[in-house]
Protein backbone atom coordinates (compact mmCIF):
# COMPACT_ATOMS: atom_id res chain seq x y z
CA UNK A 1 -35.89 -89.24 -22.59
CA UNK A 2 -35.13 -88.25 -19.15
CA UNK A 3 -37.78 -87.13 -16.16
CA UNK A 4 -37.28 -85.76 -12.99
CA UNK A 5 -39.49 -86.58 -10.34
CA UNK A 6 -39.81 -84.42 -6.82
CA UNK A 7 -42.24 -85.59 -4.29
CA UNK A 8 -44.20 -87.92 -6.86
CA UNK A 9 -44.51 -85.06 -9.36
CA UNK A 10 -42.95 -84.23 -12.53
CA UNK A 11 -40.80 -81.23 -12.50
CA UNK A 12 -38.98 -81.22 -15.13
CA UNK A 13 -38.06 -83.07 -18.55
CA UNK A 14 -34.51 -83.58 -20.15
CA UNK A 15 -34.77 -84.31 -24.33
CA UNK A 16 -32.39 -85.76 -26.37
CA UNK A 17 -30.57 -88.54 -29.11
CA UNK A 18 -29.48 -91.52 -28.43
CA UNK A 19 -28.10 -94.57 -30.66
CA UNK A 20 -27.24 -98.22 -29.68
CA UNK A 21 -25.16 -100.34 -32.58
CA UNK A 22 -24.74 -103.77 -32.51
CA UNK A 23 -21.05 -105.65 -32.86
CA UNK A 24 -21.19 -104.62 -36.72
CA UNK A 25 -22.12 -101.13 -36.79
CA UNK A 26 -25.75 -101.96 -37.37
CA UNK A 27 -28.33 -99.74 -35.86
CA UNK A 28 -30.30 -101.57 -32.96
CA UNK A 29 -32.20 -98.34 -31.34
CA UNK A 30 -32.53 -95.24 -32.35
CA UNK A 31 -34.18 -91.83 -30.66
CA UNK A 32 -33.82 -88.56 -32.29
CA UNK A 33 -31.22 -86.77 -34.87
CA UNK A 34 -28.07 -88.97 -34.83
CA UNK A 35 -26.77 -88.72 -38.29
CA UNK A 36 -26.52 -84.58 -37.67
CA UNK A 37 -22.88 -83.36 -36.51
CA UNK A 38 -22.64 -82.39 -32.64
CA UNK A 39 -19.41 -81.59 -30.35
CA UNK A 40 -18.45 -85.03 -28.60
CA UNK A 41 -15.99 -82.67 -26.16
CA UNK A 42 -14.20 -85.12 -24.00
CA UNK A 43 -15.76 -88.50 -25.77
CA UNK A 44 -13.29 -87.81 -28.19
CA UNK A 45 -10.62 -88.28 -25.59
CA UNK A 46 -9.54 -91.82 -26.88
CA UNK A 47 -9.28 -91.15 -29.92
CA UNK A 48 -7.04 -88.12 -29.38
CA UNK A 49 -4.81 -90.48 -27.46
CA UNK A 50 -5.26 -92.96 -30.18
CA UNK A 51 -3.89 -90.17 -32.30
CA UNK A 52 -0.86 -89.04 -30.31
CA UNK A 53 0.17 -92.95 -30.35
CA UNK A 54 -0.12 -92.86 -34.42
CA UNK A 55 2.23 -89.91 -34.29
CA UNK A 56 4.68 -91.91 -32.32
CA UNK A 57 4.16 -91.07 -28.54
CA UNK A 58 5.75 -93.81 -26.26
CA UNK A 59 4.18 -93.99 -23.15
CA UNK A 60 5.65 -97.50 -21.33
CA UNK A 61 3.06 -97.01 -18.31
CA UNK A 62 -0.73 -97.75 -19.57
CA UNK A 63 -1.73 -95.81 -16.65
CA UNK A 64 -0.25 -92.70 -17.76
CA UNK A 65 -2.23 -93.51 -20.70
CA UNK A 66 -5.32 -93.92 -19.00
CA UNK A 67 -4.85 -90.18 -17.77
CA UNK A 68 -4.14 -88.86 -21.17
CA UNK A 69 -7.69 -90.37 -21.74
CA UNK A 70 -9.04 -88.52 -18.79
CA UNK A 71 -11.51 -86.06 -17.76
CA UNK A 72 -10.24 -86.35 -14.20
CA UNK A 73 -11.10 -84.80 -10.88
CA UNK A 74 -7.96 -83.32 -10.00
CA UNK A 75 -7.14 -85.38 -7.03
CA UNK A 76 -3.38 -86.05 -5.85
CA UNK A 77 -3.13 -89.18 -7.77
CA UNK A 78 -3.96 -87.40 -11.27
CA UNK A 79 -2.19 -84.17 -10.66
CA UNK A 80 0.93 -86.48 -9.73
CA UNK A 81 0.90 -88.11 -12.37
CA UNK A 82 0.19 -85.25 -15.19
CA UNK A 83 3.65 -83.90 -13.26
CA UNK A 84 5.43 -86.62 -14.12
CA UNK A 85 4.46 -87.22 -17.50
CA UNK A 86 6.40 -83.20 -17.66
CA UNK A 87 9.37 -83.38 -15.45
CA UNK A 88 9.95 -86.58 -17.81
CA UNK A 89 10.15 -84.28 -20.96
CA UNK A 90 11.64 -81.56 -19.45
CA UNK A 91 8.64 -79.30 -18.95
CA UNK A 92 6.73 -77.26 -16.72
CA UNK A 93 2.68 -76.75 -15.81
CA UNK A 94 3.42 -73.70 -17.91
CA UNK A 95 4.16 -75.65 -21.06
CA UNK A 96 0.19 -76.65 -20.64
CA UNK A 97 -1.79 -74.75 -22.69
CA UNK A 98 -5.45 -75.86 -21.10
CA UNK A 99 -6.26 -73.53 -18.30
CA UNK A 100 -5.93 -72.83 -14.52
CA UNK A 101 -8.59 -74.42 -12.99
CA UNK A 102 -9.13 -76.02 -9.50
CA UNK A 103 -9.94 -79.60 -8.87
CA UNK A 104 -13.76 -81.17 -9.58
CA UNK A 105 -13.17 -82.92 -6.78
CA UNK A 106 -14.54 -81.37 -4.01
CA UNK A 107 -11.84 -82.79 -0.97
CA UNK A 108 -9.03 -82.18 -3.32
CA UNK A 109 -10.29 -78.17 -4.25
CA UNK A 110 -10.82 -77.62 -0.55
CA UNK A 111 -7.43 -78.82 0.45
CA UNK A 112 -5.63 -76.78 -2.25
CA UNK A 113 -7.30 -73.86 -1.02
CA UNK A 114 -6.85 -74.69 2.29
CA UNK A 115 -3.11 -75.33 1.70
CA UNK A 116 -2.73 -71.49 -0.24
CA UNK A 117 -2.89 -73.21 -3.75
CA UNK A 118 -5.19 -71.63 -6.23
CA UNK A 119 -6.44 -72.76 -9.57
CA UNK A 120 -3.50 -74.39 -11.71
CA UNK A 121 -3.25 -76.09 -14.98
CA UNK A 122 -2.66 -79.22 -13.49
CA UNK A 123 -5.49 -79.12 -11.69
CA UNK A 124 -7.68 -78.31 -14.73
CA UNK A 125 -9.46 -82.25 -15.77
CA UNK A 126 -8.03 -81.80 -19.30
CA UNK A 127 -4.30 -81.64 -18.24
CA UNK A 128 -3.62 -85.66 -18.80
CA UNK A 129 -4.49 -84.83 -22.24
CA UNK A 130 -2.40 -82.05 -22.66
CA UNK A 131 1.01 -83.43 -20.85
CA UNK A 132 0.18 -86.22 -23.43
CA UNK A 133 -0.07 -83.52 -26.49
CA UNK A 134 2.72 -82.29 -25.24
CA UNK A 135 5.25 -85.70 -24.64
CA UNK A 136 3.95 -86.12 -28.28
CA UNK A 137 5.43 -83.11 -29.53
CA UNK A 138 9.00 -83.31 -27.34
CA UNK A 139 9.06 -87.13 -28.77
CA UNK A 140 8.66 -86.19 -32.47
CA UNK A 141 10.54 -82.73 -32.42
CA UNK A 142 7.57 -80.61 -32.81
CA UNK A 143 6.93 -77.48 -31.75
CA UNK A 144 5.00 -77.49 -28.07
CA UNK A 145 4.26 -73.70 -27.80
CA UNK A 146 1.53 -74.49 -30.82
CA UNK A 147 0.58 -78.17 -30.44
CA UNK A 148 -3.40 -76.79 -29.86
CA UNK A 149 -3.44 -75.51 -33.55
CA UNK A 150 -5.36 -77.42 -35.75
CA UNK A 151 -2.75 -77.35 -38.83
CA UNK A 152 -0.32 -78.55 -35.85
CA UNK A 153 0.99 -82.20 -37.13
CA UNK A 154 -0.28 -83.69 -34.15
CA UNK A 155 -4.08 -82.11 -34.13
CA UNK A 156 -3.88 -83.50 -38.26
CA UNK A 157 -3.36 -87.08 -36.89
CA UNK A 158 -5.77 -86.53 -34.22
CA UNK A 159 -8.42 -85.16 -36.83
CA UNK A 160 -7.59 -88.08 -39.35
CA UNK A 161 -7.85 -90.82 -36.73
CA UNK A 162 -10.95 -89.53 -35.67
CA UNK A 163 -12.58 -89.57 -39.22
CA UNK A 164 -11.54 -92.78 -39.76
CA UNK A 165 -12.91 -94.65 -37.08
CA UNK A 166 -16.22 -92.97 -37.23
CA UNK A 167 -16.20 -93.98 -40.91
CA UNK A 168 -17.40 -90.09 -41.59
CA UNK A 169 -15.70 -86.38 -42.53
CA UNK A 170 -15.27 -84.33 -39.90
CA UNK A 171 -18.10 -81.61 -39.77
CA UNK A 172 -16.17 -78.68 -38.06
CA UNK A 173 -13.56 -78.07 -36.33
CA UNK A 174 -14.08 -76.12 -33.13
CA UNK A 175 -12.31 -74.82 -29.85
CA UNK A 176 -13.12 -77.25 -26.45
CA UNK A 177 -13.05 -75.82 -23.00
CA UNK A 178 -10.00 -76.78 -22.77
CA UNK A 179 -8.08 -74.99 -25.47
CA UNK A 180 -7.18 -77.83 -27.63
CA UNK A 181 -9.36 -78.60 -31.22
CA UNK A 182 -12.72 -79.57 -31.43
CA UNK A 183 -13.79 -82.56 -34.17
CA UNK A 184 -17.31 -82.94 -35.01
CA UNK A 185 -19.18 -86.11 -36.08
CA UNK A 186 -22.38 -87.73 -35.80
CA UNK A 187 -23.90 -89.68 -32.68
CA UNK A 188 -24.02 -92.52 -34.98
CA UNK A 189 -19.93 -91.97 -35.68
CA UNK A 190 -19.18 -91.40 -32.71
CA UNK A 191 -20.70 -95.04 -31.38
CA UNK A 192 -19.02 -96.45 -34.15
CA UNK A 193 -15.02 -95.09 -33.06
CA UNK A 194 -15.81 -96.49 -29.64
CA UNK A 195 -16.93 -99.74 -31.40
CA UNK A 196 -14.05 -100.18 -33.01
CA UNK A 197 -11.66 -98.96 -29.86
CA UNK A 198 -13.65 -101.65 -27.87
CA UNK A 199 -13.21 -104.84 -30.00
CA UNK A 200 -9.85 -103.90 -31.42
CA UNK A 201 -7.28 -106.46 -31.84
CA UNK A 202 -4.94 -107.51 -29.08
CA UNK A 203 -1.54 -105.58 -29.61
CA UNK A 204 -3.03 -103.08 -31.78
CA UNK A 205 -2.78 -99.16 -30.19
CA UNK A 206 -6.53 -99.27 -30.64
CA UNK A 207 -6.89 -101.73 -28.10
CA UNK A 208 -4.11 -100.27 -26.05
CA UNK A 209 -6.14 -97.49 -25.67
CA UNK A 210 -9.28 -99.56 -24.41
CA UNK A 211 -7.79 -101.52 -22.43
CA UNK A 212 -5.71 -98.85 -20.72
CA UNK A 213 -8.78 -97.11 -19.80
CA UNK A 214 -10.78 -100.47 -18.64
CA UNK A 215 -8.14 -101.07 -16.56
CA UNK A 216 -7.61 -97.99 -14.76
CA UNK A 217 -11.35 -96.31 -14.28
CA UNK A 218 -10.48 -94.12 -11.53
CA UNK A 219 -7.49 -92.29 -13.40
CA UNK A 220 -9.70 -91.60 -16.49
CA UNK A 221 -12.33 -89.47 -14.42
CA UNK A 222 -12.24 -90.25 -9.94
CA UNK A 223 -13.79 -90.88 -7.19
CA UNK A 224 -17.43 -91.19 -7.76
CA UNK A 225 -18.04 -90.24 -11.40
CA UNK A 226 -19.60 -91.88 -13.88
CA UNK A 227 -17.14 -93.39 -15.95
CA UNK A 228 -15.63 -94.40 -13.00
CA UNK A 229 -18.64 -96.08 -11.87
CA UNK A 230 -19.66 -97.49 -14.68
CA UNK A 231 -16.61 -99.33 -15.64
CA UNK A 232 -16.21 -100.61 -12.63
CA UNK A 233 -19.46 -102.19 -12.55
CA UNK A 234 -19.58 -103.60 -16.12
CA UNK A 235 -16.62 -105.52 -16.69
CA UNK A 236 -15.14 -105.04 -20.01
CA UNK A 237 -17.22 -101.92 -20.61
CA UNK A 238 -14.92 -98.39 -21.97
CA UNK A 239 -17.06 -95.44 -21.92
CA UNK A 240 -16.28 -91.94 -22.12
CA UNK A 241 -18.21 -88.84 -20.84
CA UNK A 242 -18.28 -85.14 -22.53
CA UNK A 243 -19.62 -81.93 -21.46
CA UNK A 244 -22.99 -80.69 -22.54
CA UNK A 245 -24.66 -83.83 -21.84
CA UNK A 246 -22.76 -86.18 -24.19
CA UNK A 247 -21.30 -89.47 -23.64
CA UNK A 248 -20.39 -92.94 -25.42
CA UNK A 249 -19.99 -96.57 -24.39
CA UNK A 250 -19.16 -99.74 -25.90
CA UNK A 251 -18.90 -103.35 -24.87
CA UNK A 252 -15.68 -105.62 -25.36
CA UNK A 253 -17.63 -107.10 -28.58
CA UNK A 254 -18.44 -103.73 -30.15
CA UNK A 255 -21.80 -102.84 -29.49
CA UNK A 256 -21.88 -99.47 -28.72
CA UNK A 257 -23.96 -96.23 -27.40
CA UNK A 258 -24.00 -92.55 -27.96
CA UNK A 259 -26.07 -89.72 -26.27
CA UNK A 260 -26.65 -86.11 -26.33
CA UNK A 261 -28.83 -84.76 -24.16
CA UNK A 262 -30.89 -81.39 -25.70
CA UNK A 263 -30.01 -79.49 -23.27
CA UNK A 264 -26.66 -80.22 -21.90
CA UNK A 265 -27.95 -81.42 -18.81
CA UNK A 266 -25.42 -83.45 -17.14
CA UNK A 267 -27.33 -85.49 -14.96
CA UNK A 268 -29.68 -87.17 -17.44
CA UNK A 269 -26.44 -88.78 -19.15
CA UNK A 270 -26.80 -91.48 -16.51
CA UNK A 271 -30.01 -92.78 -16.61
CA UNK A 272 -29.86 -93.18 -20.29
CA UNK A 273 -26.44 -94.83 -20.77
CA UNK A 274 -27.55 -97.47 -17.77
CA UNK A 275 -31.29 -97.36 -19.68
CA UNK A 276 -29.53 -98.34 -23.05
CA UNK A 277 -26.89 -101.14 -21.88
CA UNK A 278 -29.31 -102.88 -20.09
CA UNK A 279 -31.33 -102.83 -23.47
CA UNK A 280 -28.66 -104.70 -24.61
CA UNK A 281 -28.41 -107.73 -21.84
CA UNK A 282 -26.49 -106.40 -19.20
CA UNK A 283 -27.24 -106.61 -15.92
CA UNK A 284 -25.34 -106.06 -12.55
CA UNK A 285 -26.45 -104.78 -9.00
CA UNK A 286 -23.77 -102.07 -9.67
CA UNK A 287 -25.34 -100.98 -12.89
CA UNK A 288 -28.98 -100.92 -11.12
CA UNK A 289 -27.93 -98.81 -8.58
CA UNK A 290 -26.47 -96.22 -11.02
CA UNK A 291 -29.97 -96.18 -13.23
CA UNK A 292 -31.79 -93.46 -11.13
CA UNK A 293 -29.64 -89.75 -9.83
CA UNK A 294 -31.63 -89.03 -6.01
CA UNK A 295 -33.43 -85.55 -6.22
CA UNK A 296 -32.76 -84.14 -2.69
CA UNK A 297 -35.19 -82.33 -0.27
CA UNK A 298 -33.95 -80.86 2.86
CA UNK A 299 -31.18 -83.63 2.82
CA UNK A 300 -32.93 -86.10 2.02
CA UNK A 301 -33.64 -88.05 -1.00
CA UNK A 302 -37.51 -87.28 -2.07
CA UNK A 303 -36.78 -88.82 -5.89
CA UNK A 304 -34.81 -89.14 -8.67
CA UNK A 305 -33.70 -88.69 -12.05
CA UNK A 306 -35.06 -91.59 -14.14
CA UNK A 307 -35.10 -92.82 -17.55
CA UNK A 308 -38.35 -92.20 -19.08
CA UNK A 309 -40.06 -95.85 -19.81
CA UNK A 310 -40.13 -96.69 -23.70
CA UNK A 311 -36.66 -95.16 -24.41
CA UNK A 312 -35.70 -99.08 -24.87
């Protein structure tokens, strides 16, 4: 789907599924194996919040909720916040069960080392998620020492609400980076969850959700990353990235995408996503500018990661 291009020659290819849906579900493109189970890692992110909300989590701020969505970078802002959402219910970083990691963002790692900090759990980009796991838990009276086991109440929920919006049983059931469970579905049910999360009803915790994370781009990823970018430059759009070359997208009136990329590669998720929402209509300088990654030589851009043509 993908080629990379270095001084006017092919170097290198990038493989992989992708499926576009229209506002009913129905199937508008289609490349590759989309019906067969893969790991959506973070894409599943709002559904997992959509989950802790069905268990009963009350989070007044829908920017705190935009960070329970996130993969974020680790900068002040996010780490602030993810401390917050603890002191609030009485815990610690060391109630997190994701791991120490430092910062993706590069600014933010080098002044934590700089400063004597090392890698921390707050730091780690799954740690919205997990303060928001955990609120769950101190909310409903659940045990927080075990809230990343899959018979946990909470990871049931999560599971369930998962399966239901992707209108499929969940394949396997898996560990993530981060330590929390793993739910499997399809490309094709994976487009449909963020579908439904899109075009959800107005006062519904599905649309909470969206619009918590349309609203606040830079606090469900950071300072230049995709989902950042791209929201910011389609209005209305939510998308979510995962690692190992996934990611999903949908527009306010449910038409949806969902990628994998063969070989995990991280930088051919752009070019596609861009490649399959303009398929659909939309256009923006913003969006154009994100459609090609620059291939550096000696500091200087000599090409670019770009969307194969006939993909769309």
């Amino acid at each position: 789907m993908v080629e990379v291009v270095r001084s006017g020659v092919r170097e290198c290819v990038h493989h992989g599924s992708v499926i576009v849906l229209g506002p009913a579900g129905e199937v508008v493109t289609v490349h590759g194996d989309t019906r067969r189970p893969i790991m959506p890692r973070s894409s599943n992110k709002p559904m997992q919040a959509l989950g802790m909300l069905r268990c009963g989590l009350e989070v007044p701020d829908d920017a705190d909720l935009a960070l329970i969505c996130a993969s974020h970078n680790g900068e002040p802002e996010h780490i602030e916040r993810v401390t917050a959402i603890l002191d609030k219910h009485g815990l610690t970083p060391d109630a997190l069960l994701c791991p120490p990691d430092y910062p993706v963002h590069e600014a933010s790692r080098n002044a934590l080392v700089a400063a004597g900090g090392t890698a921390n759990r707050t730091s780690m980009n799954c740690s919205g998620k997990h303060s928001g796991m955990l609120a769950t838990c101190v909310q409903r009276g659940w045990p927080t020492t075990s809230y990343t086991d899959p018979s946990h109440p909470l990871q049931v929920t999560v599971r369930d609400t998962l399966a239901e919006l992707a209108e499929e049983p969940i394949a396997h059931t898996a560990v993530d980076g981060c330590g929390a469970p793993l739910f499997s579905v399809s490309l094709y049910g994976l487009a449909r969850a963020f579908g439904k999360l899109a075009q959800a009803k107005p006062g519904t915790d599905m649309r909470r959700v969206a619009d918590a994370m349309r609203a606040h781009p830079y606090l469900v990823a950071g300072t230049g990353r995709e989902d950042t970018l791209l929201m910011d430059a389609v209005p209305g759009l939510l998308c979510k990235a995962g690692a190992e070359g996934v990611h999903a997208a949908a527009l306010p009136d449910g038409r949806a995408v969902a990628l994998k990329i063969a070989d995990g590669a991280q930088r051919a998720r752009l070019p596609v996503i861009v490649g399959a929402l303009r398929s659909l209509g939309v256009e923006s300088e913003a969006l154009n500018a994100l459609a090609e990654e620059p291939i550096l030589g000696g500091g200087r851009r000599v090409g670019s990661v770009r969307l194969l043509p006939g993909v769309f």
